[in-house]
C-alpha atoms as a PDB file:
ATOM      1  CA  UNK A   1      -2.470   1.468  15.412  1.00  0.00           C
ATOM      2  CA  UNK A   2      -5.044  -1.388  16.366  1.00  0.00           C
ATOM      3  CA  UNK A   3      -5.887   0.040  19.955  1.00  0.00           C
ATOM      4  CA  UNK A   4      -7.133  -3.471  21.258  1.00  0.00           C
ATOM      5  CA  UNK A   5      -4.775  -3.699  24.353  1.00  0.00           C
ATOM      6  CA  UNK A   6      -7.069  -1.783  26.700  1.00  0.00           C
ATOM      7  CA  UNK A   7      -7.712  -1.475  30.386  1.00  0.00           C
ATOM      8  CA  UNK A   8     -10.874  -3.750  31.349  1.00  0.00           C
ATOM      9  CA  UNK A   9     -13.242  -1.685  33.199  1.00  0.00           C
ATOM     10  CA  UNK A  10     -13.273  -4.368  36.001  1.00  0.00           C
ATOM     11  CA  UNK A  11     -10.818  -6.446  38.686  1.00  0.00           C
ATOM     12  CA  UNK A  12      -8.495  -3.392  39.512  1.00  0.00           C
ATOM     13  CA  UNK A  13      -8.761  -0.528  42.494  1.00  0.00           C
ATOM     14  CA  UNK A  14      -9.492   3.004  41.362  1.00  0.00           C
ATOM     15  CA  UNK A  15      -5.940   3.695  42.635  1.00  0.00           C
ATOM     16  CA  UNK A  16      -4.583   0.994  40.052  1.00  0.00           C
ATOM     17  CA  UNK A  17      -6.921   2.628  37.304  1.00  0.00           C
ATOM     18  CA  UNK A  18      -5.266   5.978  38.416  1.00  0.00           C
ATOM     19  CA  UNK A  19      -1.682   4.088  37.724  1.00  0.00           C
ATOM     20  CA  UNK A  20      -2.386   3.053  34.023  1.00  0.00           C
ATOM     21  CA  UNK A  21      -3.890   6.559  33.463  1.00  0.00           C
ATOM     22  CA  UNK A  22      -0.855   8.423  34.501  1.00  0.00           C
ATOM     23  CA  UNK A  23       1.321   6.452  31.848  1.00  0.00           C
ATOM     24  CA  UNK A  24      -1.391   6.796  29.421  1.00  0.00           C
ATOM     25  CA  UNK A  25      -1.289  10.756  30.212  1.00  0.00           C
ATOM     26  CA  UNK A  26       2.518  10.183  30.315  1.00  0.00           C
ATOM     27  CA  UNK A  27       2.970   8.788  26.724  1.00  0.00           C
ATOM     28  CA  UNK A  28       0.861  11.845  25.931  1.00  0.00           C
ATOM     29  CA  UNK A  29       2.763  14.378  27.006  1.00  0.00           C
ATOM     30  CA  UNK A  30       5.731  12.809  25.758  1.00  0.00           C
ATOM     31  CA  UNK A  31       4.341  13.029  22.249  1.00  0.00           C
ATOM     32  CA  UNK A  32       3.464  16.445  22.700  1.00  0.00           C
ATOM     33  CA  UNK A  33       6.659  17.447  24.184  1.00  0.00           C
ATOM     34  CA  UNK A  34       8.967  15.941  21.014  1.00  0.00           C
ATOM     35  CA  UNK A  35       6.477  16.032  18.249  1.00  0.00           C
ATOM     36  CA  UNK A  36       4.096  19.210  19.328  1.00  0.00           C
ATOM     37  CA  UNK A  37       0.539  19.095  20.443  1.00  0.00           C
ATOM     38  CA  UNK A  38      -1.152  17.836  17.584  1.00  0.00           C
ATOM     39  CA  UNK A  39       0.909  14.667  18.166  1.00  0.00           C
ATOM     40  CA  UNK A  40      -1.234  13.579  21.063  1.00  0.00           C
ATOM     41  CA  UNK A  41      -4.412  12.398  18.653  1.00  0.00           C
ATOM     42  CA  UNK A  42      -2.415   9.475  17.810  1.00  0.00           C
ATOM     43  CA  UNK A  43      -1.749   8.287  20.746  1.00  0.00           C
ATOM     44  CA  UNK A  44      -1.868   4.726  21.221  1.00  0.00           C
ATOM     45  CA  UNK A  45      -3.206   2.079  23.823  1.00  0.00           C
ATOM     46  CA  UNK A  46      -1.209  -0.278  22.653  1.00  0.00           C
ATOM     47  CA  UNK A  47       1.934   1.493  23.059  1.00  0.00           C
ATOM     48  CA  UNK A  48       1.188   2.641  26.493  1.00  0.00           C
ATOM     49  CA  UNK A  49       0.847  -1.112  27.293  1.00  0.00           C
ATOM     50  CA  UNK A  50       4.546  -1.586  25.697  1.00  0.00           C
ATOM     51  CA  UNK A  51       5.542   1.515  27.694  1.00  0.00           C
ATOM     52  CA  UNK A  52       4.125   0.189  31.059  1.00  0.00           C
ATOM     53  CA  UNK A  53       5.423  -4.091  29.850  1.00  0.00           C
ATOM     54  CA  UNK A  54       9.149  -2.670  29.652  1.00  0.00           C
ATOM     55  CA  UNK A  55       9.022  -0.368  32.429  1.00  0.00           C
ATOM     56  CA  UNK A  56       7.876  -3.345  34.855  1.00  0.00           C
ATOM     57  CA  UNK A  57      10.835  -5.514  33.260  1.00  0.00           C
ATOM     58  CA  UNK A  58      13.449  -2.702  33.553  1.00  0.00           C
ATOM     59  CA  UNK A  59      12.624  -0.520  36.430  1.00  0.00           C
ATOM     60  CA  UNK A  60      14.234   2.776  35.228  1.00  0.00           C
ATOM     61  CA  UNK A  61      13.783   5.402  37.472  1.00  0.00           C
ATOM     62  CA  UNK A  62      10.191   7.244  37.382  1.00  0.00           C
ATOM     63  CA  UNK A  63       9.387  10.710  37.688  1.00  0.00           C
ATOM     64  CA  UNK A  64       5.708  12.095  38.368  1.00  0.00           C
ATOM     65  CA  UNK A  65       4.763  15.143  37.913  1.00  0.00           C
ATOM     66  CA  UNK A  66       0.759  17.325  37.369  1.00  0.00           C
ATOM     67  CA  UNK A  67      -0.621  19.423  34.537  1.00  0.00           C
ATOM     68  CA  UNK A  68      -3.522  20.516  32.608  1.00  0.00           C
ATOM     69  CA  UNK A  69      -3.879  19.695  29.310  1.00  0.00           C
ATOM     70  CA  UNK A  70      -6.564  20.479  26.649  1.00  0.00           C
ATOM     71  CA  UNK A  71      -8.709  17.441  26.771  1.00  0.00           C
ATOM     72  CA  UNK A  72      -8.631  18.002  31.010  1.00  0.00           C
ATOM     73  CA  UNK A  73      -8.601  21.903  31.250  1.00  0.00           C
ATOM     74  CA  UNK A  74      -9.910  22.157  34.968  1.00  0.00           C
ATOM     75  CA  UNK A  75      -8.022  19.338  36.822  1.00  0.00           C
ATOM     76  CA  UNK A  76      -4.907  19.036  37.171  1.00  0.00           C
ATOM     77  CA  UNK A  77      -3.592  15.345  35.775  1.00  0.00           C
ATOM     78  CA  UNK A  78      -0.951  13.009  37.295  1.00  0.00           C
ATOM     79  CA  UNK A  79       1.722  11.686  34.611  1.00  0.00           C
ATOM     80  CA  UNK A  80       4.627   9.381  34.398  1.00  0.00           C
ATOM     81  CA  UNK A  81       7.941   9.778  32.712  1.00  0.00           C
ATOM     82  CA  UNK A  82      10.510   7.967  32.392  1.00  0.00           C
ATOM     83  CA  UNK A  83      13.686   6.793  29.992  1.00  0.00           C
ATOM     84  CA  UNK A  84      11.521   4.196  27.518  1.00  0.00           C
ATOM     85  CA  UNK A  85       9.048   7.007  27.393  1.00  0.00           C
ATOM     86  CA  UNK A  86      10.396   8.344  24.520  1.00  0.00           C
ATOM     87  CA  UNK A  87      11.022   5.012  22.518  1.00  0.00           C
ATOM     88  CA  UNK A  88       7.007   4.534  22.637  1.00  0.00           C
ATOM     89  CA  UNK A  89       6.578   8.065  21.536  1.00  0.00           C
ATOM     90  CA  UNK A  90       8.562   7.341  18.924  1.00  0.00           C
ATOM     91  CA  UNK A  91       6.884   4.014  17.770  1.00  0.00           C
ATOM     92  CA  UNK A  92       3.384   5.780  18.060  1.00  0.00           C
ATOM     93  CA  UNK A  93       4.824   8.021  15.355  1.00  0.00           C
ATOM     94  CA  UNK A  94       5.700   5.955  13.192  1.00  0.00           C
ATOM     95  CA  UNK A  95       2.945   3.301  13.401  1.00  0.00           C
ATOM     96  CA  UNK A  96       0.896   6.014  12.768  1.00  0.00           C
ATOM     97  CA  UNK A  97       2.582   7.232   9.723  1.00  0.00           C
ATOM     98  CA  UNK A  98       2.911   4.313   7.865  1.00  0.00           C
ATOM     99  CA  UNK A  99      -1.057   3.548   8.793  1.00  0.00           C
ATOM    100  CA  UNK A 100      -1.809   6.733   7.279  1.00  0.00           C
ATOM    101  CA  UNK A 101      -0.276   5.714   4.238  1.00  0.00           C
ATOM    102  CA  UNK A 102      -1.620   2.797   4.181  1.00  0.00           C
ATOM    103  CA  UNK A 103      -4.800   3.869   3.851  1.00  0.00           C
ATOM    104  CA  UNK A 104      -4.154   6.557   1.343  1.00  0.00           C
ATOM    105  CA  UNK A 105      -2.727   3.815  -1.248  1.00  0.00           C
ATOM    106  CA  UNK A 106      -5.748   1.523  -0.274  1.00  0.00           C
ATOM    107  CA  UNK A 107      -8.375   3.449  -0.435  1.00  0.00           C
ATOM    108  CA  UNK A 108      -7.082   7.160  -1.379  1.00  0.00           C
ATOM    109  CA  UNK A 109      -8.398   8.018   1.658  1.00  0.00           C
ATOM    110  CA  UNK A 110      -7.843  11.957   1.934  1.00  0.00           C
ATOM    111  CA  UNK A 111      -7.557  11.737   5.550  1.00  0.00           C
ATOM    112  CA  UNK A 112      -4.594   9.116   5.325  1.00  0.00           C
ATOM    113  CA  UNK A 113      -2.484  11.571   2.981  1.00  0.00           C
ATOM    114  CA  UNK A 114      -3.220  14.564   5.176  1.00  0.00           C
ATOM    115  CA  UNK A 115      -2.073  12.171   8.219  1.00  0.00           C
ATOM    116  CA  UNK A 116       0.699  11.457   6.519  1.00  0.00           C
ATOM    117  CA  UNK A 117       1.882  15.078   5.225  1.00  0.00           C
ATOM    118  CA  UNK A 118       1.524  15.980   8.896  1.00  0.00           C
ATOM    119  CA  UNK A 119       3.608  13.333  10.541  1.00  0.00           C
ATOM    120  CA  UNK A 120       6.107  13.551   7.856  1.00  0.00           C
ATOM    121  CA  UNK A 121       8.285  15.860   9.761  1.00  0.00           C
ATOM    122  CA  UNK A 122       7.918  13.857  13.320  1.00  0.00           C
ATOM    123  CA  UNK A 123       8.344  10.534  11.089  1.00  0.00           C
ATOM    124  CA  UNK A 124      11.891  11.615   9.561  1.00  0.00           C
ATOM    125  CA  UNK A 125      13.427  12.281  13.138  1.00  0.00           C
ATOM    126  CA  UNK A 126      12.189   9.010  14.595  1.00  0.00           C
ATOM    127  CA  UNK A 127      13.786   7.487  11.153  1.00  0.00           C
ATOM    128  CA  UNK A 128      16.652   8.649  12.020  1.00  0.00           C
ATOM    129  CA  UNK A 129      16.654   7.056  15.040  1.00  0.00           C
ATOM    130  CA  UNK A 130      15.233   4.022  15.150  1.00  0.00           C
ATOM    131  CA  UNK A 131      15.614   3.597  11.070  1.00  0.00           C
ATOM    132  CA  UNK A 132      15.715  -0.439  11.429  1.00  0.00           C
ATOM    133  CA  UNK A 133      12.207  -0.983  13.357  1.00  0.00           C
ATOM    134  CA  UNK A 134      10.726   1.898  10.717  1.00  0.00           C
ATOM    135  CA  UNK A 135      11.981  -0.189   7.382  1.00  0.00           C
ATOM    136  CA  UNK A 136      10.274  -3.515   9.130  1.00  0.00           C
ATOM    137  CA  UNK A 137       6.891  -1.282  10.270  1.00  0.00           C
ATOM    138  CA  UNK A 138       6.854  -0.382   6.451  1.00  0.00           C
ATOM    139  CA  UNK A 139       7.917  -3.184   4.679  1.00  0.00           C
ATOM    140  CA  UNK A 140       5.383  -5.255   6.851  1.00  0.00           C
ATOM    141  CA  UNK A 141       2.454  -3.120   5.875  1.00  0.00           C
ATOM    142  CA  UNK A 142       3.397  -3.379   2.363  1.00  0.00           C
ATOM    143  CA  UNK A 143       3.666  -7.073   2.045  1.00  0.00           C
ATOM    144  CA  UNK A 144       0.480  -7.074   4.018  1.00  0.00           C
ATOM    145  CA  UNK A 145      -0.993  -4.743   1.701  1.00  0.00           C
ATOM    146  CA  UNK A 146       0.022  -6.767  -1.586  1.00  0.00           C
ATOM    147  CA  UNK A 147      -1.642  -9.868   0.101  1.00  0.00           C
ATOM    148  CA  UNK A 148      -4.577  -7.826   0.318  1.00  0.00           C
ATOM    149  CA  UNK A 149      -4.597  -6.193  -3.244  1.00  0.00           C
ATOM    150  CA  UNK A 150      -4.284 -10.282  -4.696  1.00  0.00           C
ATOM    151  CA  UNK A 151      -7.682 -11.043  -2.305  1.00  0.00           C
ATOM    152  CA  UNK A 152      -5.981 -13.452  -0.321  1.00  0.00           C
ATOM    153  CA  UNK A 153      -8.560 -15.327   2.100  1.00  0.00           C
ATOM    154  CA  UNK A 154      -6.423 -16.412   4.364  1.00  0.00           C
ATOM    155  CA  UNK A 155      -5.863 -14.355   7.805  1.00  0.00           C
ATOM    156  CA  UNK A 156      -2.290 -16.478   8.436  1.00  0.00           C
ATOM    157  CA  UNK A 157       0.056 -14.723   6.058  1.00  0.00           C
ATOM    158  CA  UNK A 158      -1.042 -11.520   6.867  1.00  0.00           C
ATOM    159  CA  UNK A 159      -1.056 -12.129  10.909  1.00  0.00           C
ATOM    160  CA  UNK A 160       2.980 -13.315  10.402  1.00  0.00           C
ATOM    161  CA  UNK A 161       3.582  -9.775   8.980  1.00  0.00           C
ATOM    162  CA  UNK A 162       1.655  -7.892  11.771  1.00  0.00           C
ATOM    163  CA  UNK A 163       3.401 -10.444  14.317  1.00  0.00           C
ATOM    164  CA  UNK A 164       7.062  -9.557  12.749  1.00  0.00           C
ATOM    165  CA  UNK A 165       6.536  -5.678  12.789  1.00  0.00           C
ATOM    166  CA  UNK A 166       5.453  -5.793  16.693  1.00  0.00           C
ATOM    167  CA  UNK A 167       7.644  -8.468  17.587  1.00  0.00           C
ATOM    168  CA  UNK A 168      10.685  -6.178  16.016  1.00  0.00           C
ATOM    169  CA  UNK A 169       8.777  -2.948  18.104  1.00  0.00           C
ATOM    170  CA  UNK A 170       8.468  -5.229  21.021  1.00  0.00           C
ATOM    171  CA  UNK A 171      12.523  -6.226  21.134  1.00  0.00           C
ATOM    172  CA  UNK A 172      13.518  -3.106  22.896  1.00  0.00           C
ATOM    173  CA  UNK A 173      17.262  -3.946  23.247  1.00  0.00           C
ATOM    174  CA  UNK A 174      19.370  -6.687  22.599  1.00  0.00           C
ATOM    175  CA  UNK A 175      19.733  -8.328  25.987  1.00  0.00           C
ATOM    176  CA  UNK A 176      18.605 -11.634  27.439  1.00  0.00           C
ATOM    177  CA  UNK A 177      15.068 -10.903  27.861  1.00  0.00           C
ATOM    178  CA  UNK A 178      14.908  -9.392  24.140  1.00  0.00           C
ATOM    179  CA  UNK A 179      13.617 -12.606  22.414  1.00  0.00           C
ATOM    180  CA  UNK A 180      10.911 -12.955  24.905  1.00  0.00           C
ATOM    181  CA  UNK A 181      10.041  -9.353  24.308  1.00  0.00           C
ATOM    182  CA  UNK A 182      10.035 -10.242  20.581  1.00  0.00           C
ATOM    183  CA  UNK A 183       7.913 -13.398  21.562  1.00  0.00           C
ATOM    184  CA  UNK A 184       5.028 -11.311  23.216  1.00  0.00           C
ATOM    185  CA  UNK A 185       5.038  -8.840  20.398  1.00  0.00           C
ATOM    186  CA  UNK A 186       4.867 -11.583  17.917  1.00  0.00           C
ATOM    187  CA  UNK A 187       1.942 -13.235  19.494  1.00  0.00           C
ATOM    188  CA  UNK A 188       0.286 -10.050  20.425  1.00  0.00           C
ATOM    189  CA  UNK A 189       0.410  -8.982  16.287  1.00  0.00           C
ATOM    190  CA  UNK A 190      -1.329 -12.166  15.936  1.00  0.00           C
ATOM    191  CA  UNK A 191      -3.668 -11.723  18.109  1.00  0.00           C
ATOM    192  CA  UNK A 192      -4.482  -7.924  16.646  1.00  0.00           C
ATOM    193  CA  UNK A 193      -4.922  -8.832  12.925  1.00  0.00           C
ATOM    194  CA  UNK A 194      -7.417 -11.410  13.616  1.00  0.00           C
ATOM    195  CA  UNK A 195      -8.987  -9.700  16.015  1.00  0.00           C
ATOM    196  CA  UNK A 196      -9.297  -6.762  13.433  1.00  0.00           C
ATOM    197  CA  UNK A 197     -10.659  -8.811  10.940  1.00  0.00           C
ATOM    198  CA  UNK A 198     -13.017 -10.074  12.992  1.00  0.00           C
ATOM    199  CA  UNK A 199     -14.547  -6.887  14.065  1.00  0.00           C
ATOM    200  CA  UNK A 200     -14.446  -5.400  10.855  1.00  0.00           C
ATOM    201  CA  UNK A 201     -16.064  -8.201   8.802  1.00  0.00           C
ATOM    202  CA  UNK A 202     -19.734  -6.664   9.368  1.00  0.00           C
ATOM    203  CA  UNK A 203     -18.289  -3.285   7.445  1.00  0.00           C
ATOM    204  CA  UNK A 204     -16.165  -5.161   4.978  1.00  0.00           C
ATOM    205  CA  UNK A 205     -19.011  -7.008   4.006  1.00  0.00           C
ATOM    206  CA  UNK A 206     -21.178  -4.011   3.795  1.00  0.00           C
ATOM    207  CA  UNK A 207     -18.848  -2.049   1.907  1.00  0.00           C
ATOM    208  CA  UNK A 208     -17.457  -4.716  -0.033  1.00  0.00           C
ATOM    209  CA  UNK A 209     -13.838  -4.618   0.880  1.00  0.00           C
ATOM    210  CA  UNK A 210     -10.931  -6.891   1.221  1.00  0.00           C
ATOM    211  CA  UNK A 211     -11.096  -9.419   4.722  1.00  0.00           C
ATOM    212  CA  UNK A 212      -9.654 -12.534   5.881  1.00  0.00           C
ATOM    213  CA  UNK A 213     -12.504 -14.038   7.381  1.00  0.00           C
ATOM    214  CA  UNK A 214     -15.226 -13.032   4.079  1.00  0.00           C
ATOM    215  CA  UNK A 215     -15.090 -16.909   3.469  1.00  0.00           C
ATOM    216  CA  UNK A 216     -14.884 -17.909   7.019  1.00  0.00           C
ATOM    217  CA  UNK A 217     -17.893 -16.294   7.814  1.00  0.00           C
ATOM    218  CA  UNK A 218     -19.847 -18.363   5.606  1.00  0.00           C
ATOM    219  CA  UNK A 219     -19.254 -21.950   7.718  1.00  0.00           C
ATOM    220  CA  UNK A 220     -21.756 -22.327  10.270  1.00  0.00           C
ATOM    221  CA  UNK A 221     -19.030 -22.897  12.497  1.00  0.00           C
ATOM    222  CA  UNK A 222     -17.532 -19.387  11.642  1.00  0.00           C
ATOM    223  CA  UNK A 223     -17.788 -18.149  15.841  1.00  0.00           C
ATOM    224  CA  UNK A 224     -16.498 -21.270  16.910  1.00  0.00           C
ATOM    225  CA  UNK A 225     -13.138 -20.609  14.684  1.00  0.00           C
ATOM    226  CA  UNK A 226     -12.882 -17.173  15.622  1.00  0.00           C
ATOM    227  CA  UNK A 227     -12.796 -17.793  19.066  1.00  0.00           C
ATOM    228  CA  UNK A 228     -10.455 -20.931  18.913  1.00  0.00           C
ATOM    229  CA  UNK A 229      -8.091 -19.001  17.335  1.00  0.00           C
ATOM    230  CA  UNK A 230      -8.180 -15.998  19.547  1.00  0.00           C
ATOM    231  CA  UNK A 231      -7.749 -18.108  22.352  1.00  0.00           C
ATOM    232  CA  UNK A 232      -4.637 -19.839  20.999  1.00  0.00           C
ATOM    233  CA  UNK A 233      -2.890 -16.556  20.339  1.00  0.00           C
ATOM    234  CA  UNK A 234      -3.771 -14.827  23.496  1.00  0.00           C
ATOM    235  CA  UNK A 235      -2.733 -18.087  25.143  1.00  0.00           C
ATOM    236  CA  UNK A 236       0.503 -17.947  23.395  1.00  0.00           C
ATOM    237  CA  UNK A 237       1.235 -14.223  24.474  1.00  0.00           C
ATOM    238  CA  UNK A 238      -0.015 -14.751  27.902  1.00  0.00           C
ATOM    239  CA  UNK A 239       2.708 -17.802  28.289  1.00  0.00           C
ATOM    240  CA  UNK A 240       5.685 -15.980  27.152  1.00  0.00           C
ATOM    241  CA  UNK A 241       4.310 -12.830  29.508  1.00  0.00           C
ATOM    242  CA  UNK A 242       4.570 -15.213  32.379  1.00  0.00           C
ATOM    243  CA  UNK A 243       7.685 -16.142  32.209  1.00  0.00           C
ATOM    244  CA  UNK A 244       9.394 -12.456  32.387  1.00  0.00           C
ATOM    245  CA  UNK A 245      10.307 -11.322  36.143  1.00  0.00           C
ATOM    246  CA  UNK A 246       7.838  -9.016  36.383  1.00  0.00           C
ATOM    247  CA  UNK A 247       6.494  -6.959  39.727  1.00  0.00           C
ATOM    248  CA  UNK A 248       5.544  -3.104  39.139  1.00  0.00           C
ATOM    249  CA  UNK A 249       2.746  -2.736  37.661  1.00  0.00           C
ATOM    250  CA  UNK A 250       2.243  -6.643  36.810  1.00  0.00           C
ATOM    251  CA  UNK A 251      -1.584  -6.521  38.039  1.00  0.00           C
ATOM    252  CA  UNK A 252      -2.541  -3.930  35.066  1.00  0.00           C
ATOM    253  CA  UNK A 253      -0.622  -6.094  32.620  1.00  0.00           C
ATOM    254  CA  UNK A 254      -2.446  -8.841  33.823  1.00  0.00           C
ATOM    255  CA  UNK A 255      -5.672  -6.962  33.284  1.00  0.00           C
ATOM    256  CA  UNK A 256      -5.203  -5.819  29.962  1.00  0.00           C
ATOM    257  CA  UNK A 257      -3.622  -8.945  28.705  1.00  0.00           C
ATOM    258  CA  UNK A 258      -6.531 -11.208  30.125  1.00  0.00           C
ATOM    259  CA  UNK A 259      -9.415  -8.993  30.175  1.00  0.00           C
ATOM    260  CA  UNK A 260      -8.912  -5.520  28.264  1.00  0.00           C
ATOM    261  CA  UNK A 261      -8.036  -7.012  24.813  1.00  0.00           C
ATOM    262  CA  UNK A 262     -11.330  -9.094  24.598  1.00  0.00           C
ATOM    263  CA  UNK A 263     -13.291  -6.259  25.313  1.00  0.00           C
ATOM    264  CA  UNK A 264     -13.855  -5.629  21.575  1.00  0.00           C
ATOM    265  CA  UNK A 265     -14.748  -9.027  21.170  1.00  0.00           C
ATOM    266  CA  UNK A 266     -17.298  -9.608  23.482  1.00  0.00           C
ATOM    267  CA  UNK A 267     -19.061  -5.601  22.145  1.00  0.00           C
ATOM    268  CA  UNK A 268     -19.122  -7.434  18.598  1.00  0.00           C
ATOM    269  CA  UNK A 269     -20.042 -11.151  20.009  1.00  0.00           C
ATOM    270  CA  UNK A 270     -23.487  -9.085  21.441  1.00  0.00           C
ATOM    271  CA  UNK A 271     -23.195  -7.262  18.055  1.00  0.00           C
ATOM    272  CA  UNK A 272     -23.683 -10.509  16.165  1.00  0.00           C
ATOM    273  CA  UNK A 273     -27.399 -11.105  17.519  1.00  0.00           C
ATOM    274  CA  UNK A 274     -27.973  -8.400  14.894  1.00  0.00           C
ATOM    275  CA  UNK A 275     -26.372  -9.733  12.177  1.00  0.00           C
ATOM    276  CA  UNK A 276     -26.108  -8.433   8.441  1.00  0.00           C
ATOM    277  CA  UNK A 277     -28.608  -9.644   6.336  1.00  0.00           C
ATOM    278  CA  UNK A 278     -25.457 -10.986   3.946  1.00  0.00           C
ATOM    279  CA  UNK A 279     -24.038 -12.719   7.102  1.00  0.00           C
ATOM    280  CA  UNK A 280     -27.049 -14.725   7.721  1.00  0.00           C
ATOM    281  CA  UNK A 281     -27.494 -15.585   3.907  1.00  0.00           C
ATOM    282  CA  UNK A 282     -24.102 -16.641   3.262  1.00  0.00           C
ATOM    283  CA  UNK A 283     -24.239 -18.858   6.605  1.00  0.00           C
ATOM    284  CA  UNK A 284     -27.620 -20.749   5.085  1.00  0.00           C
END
């Protein structure tokens, strides 16, 4: 949905890099598999990083296998699967569906209501299934969206609604480690909203649509809050991370969760030598 928790391009082996891309070409084919090939277009980073987080907590047993798929005709690719494979899937579909809605009743975007007609039928089995975390995904982007529609410049209410809809996503099972799960999640939807605001403000502004920061942005201090902030809620996820029992895999967590989901950041921070004219008006 946000696609912010990323592999940095630095501090790993090409054999770890090879690790995250087989559950990344995992989650793929799982989507494919249940939901048919058009499925894999949505697929998420962010859900591959919950797919890899609970696999490292739970250990279920992995399988491996190689294909060839149509983005990598010639060589074959290596792929993970597991049990919790599907439950990502499943949340990519979803996510996805209710995004594409959201943008149709925000913007009648015409690509968000053809999204939306074509997940319908994937979106109704994972309903079925998982109908609790589904009623919080859409009830979160609705209150989100009605804090929108009344202009509200504040990023705080909306960042509790992202944070409750991935801390639900997050709680995979109800078990001792669940509320940390839920605490990650939480912080991580945090984390995401401002983040998106912050690297959409330039095309807000331009376009003259709805964003947290629009008055923000005006303080000469406007960087400085932005990356206070960040820092707090990354902080916060990273803390709760730390204190799960994690080995498999713990270095790519590591990576994305301290280095991969700043990588937007520091593209816009360069980005922001070439500010919008409105930017540098409204700042004085």
């Amino acid at each position: 949905m946000f696609g912010y928790l990323t592999l940095s391009g630095e501090g790993l082996t090409q054999d770890r890099h090879e690790r995250y891309q087989a559950y990344y070409c995992g989650l793929c084919r799982a989507l494919g598999a249940k939901y048919g090939s058009a499925s894999r277009l949505i697929l998420s980073n962010d859900m591959a990083f919950l797919w890899m987080l609970l696999s490292s907590l739970y250990e279920p047993e992995e399988r491996t296998g190689k294909r060839r798929c149509a983005p990598h005709p010639v060589r074959q690719r290596v792929y993970l699967d597991n049990e919790i494979a599907d439950y990502c899937a499943d949340m990519n579909i979803a996510l996805a569906y209710h995004k594409c809605l959201d943008d149709w009743e925000d913007d009648r975007s015409l690509w968000g209501i053809a999204g939306a007609k074509w997940l319908w039928k994937a979106y109704q089995q994972v309903n079925r299934k998982h109908f609790t975390e589904c009623e919080m995904i859409r009830d979160c982007l609705r209150n989100i969206a009605e804090l929108e529609r009344n202009d509200r410049q504040t990023p705080d209410e909306p960042a509790q609604w992202t944070a409750k809809m991935l801390g639900k996503i997050f709680r995979y099972r109800e078990d001792y480690w669940a509320d940390t799960l839920q605490d990650i999640g939480e912080a991580m939807g945090r984390f995401v909203y401002l983040m998106d605001a912050y690297d959409d403000l330039p095309k807000d502004l331009r376009h003259k649509r709805y964003n947290p920061l629009k008055e923000y942005a005006k303080q000469r201090d406007y960087e400085d809050i932005c990356m206070d902030g960040l820092t707090l809620l990354a902080a916060e996820c990273a803390q709760a991370f730390e204190t799960l029992p994690l080995m498999r895999d713990v270095d790519i967590l590591r990576n994305i969760l301290y280095a991969g989901m700043w990588t937007r950041y520091h593209v816009r921070r360069k980005m922001q030598k070439h500010s919008t004219p409105a930017l540098k008006e409204d700042r004085g």
